[in-house]
Protein backbone atom coordinates (compact mmCIF):
# COMPACT_ATOMS: atom_id res chain seq x y z
CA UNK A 1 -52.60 -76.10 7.44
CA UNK A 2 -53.70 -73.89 4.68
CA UNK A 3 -55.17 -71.57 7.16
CA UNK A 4 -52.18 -71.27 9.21
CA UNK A 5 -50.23 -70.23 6.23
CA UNK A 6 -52.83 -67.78 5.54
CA UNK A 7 -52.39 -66.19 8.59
CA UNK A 8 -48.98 -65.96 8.54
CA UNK A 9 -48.78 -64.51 5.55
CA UNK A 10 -51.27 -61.84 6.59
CA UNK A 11 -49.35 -60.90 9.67
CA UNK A 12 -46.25 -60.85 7.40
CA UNK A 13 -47.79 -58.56 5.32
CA UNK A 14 -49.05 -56.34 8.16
CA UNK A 15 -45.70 -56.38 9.44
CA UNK A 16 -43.77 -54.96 6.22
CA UNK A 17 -46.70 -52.64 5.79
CA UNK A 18 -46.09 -50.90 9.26
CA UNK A 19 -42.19 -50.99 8.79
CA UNK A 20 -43.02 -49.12 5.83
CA UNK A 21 -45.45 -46.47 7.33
CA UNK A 22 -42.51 -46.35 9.99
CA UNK A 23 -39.83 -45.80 7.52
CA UNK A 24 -41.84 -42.99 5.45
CA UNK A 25 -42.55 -41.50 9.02
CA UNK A 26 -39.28 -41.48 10.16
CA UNK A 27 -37.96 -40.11 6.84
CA UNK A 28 -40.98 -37.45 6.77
CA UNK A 29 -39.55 -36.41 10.43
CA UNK A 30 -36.00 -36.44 9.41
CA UNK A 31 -37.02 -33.47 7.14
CA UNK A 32 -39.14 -31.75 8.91
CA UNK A 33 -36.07 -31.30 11.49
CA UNK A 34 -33.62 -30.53 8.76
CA UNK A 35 -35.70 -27.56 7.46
CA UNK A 36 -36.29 -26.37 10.99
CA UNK A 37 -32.49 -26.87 11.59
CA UNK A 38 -31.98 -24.46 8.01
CA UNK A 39 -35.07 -22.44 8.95
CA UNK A 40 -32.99 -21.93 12.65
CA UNK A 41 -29.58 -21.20 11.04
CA UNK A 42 -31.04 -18.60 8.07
CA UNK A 43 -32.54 -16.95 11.17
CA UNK A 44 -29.37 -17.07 13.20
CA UNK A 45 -27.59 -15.95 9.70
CA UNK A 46 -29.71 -12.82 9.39
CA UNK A 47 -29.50 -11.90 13.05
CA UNK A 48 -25.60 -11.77 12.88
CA UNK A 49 -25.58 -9.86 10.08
CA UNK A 50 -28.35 -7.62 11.91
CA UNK A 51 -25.76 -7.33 14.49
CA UNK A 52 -22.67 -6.88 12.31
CA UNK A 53 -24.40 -4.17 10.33
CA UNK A 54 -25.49 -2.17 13.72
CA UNK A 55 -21.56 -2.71 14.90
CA UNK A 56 -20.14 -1.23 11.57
CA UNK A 57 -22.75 1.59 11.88
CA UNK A 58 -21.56 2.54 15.21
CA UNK A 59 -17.71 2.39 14.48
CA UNK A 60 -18.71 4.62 11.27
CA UNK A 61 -20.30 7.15 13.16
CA UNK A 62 -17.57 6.86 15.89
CA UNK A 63 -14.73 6.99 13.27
CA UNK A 64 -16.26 10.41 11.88
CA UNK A 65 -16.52 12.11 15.05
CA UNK A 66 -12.69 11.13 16.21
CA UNK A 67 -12.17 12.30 12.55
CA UNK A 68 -13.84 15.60 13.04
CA UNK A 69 -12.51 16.21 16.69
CA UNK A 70 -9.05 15.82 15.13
CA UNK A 71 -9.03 16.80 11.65
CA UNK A 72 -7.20 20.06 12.63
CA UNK A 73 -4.60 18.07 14.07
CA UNK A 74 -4.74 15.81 11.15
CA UNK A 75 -4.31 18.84 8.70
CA UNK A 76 -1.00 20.04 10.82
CA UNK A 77 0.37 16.69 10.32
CA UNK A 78 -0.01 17.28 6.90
CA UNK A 79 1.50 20.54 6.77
CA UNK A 80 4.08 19.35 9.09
CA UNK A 81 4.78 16.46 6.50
CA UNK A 82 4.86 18.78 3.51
CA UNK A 83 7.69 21.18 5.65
CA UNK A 84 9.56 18.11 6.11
CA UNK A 85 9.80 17.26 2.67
CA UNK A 86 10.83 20.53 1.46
CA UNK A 87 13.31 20.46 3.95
CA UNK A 88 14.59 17.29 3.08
CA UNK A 89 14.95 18.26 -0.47
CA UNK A 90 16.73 21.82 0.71
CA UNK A 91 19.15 20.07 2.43
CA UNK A 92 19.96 17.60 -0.42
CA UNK A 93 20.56 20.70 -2.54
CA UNK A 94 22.65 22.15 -0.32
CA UNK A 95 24.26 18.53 0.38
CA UNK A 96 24.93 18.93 -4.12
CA UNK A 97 26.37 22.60 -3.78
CA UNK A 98 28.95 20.95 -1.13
CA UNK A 99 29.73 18.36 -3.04
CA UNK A 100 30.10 21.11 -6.57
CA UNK A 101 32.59 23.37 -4.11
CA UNK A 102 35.03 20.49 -3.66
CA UNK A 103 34.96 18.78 -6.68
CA UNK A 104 36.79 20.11 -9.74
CA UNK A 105 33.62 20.64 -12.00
CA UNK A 106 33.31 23.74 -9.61
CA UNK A 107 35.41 26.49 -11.77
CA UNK A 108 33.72 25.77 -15.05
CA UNK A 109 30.12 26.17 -12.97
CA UNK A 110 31.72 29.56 -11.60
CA UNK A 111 32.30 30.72 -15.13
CA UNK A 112 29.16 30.13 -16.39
CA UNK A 113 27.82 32.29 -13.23
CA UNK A 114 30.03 34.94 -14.21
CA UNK A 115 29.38 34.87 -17.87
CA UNK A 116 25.74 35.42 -16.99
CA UNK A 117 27.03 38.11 -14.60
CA UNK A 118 29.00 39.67 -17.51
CA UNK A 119 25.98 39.97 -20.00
CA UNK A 120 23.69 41.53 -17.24
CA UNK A 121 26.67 44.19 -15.88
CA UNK A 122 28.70 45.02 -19.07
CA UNK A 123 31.92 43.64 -19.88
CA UNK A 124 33.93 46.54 -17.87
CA UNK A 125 31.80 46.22 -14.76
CA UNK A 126 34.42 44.74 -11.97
CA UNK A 127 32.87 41.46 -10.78
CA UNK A 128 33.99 39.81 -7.25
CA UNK A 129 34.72 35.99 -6.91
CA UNK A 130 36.19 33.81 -4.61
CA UNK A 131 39.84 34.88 -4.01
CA UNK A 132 40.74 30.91 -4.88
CA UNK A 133 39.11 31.74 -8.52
CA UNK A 134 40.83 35.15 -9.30
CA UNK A 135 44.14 33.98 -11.41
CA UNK A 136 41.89 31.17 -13.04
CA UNK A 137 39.19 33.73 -14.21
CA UNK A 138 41.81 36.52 -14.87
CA UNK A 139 43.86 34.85 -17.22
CA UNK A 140 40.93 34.19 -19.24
CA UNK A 141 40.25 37.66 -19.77
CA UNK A 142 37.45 38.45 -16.85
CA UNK A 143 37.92 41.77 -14.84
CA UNK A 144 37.60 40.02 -11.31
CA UNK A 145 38.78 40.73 -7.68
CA UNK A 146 38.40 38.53 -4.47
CA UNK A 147 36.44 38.81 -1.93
CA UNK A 148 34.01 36.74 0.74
CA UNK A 149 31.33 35.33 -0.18
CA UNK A 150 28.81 33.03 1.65
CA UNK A 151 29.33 29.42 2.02
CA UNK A 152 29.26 28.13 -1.87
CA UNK A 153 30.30 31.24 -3.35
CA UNK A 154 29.38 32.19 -6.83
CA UNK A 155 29.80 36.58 -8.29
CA UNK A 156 28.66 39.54 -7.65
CA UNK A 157 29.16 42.42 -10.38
CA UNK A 158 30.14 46.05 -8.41
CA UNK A 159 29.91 49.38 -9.89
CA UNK A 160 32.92 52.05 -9.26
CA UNK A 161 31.54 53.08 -5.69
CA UNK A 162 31.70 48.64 -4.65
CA UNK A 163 27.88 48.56 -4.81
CA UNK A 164 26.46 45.56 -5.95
CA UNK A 165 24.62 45.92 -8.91
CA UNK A 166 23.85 42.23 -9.92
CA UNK A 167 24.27 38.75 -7.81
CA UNK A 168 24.25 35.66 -9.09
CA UNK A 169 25.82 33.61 -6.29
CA UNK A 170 24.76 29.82 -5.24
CA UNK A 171 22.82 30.80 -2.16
CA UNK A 172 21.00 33.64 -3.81
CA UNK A 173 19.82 31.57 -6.77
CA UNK A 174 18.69 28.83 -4.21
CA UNK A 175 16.44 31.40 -2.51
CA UNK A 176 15.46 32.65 -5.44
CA UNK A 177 14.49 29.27 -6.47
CA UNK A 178 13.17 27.38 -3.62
CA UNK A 179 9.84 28.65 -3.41
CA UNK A 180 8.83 27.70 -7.07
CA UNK A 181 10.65 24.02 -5.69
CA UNK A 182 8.27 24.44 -2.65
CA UNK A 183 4.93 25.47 -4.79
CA UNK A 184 5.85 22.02 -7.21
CA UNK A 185 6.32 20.15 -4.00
CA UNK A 186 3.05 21.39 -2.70
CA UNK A 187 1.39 20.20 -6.16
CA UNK A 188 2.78 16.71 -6.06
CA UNK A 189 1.60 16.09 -2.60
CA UNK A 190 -2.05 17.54 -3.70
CA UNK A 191 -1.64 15.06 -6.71
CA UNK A 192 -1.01 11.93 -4.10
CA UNK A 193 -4.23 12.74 -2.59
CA UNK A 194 -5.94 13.11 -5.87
CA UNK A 195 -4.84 9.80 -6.48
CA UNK A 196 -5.44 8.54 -3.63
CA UNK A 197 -8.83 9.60 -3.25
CA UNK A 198 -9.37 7.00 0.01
CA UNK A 199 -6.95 8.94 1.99
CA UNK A 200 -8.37 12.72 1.54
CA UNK A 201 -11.95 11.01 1.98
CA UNK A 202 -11.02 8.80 5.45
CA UNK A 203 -8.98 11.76 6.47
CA UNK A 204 -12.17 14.40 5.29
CA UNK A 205 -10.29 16.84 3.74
CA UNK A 206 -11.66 16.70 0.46
């Protein structure tokens, strides 16, 4: 009886021994095919980004040549931008002189044109002004006479033959002045792309 036992036990023993080898195994297998499974997906990793960094190459290099094949293009856009602007602005000015004509702030802006007329001509130089403006400036002591002049108006001092020998009507000032507002314009837009260094480099123009 005691031998039967004996041999029970022993085969019970052999038994948890090999379910043990068979666990360790099967745990020492598990991990071998995780790390293959990481060792396959680092590899996988690295080839997309291979492939990813080949891609971004290629669109770099094609991105530069579109660039270069139409950076004159790009440049008139540009320009065409700037002209646009500086139109815009000219016709807002003109859009403020309209406004100035036909409101009532418009005589007391005429007399400070003619005052500056008056210091450059003399006092007894004959100045012409819009015919509407001759009994308002004349009773104030201004040797004026009415005549045409374009669109906004303004003075024109005339010496004893009617020569004009100093303007200072709207229109003339706004020639005389838009090119300095043109050359500012031109300096803010060079400032944008100072600041925004991203767009003078991705367009090359810097």
């Amino acid at each position: 009886m005691e031998k039967s036992s004996d041999l029970e036990a022993f085969i019970l023993s052999l038994r948890t021994e090999g379910e043990e080898e068979l666990r360790k195994l099967k745990v020492q297998v598990e991990d071998q095919i995780a790390d293959m499974i990481a060792l396959r997906r680092n590899e996988v990793e690295l080839e997309i980004g291979n492939i990813l960094e080949q891609h971004s190459r290629i669109l770099a290099k094609e991105e530069a040549f579109l660039v270069s094949k139409h950076r004159g293009k790009i440049l008139e856009a540009i320009e065409g931008l700037q002209l646009e602007l500086c139109d815009r602005v000219r016709s807002m000015i003109e859009s403020k002189l309209d406004s100035l004509l036909a409101s009532d702030s418009y005589k007391d802006s005429l007399e400070r044109l003619l005052s500056e007329v008056v210091q450059k001509a003399g006092a007894s130089s004959t100045v012409v002004v819009p015919p509407s403006q001759v009994e308002s400036l004349s009773s104030k002591g201004y040797k004026v006479q009415g005549g045409t002049l374009d669109r906004w108006g303004g003075c024109i001092a005339i010496d004893e033959e009617g020569g004009a020998i100093f303007e200072n009507t709207y229109r003339g000032r706004l020639e005389r002045l838009f090119p300095e507002i043109v050359r500012e314009l031109a300096i803010m837009f060079d400032e944008v792309l100072e600041k925004h260094e991203f767009i003078s480099e991705r367009l090359r123009i810097s």
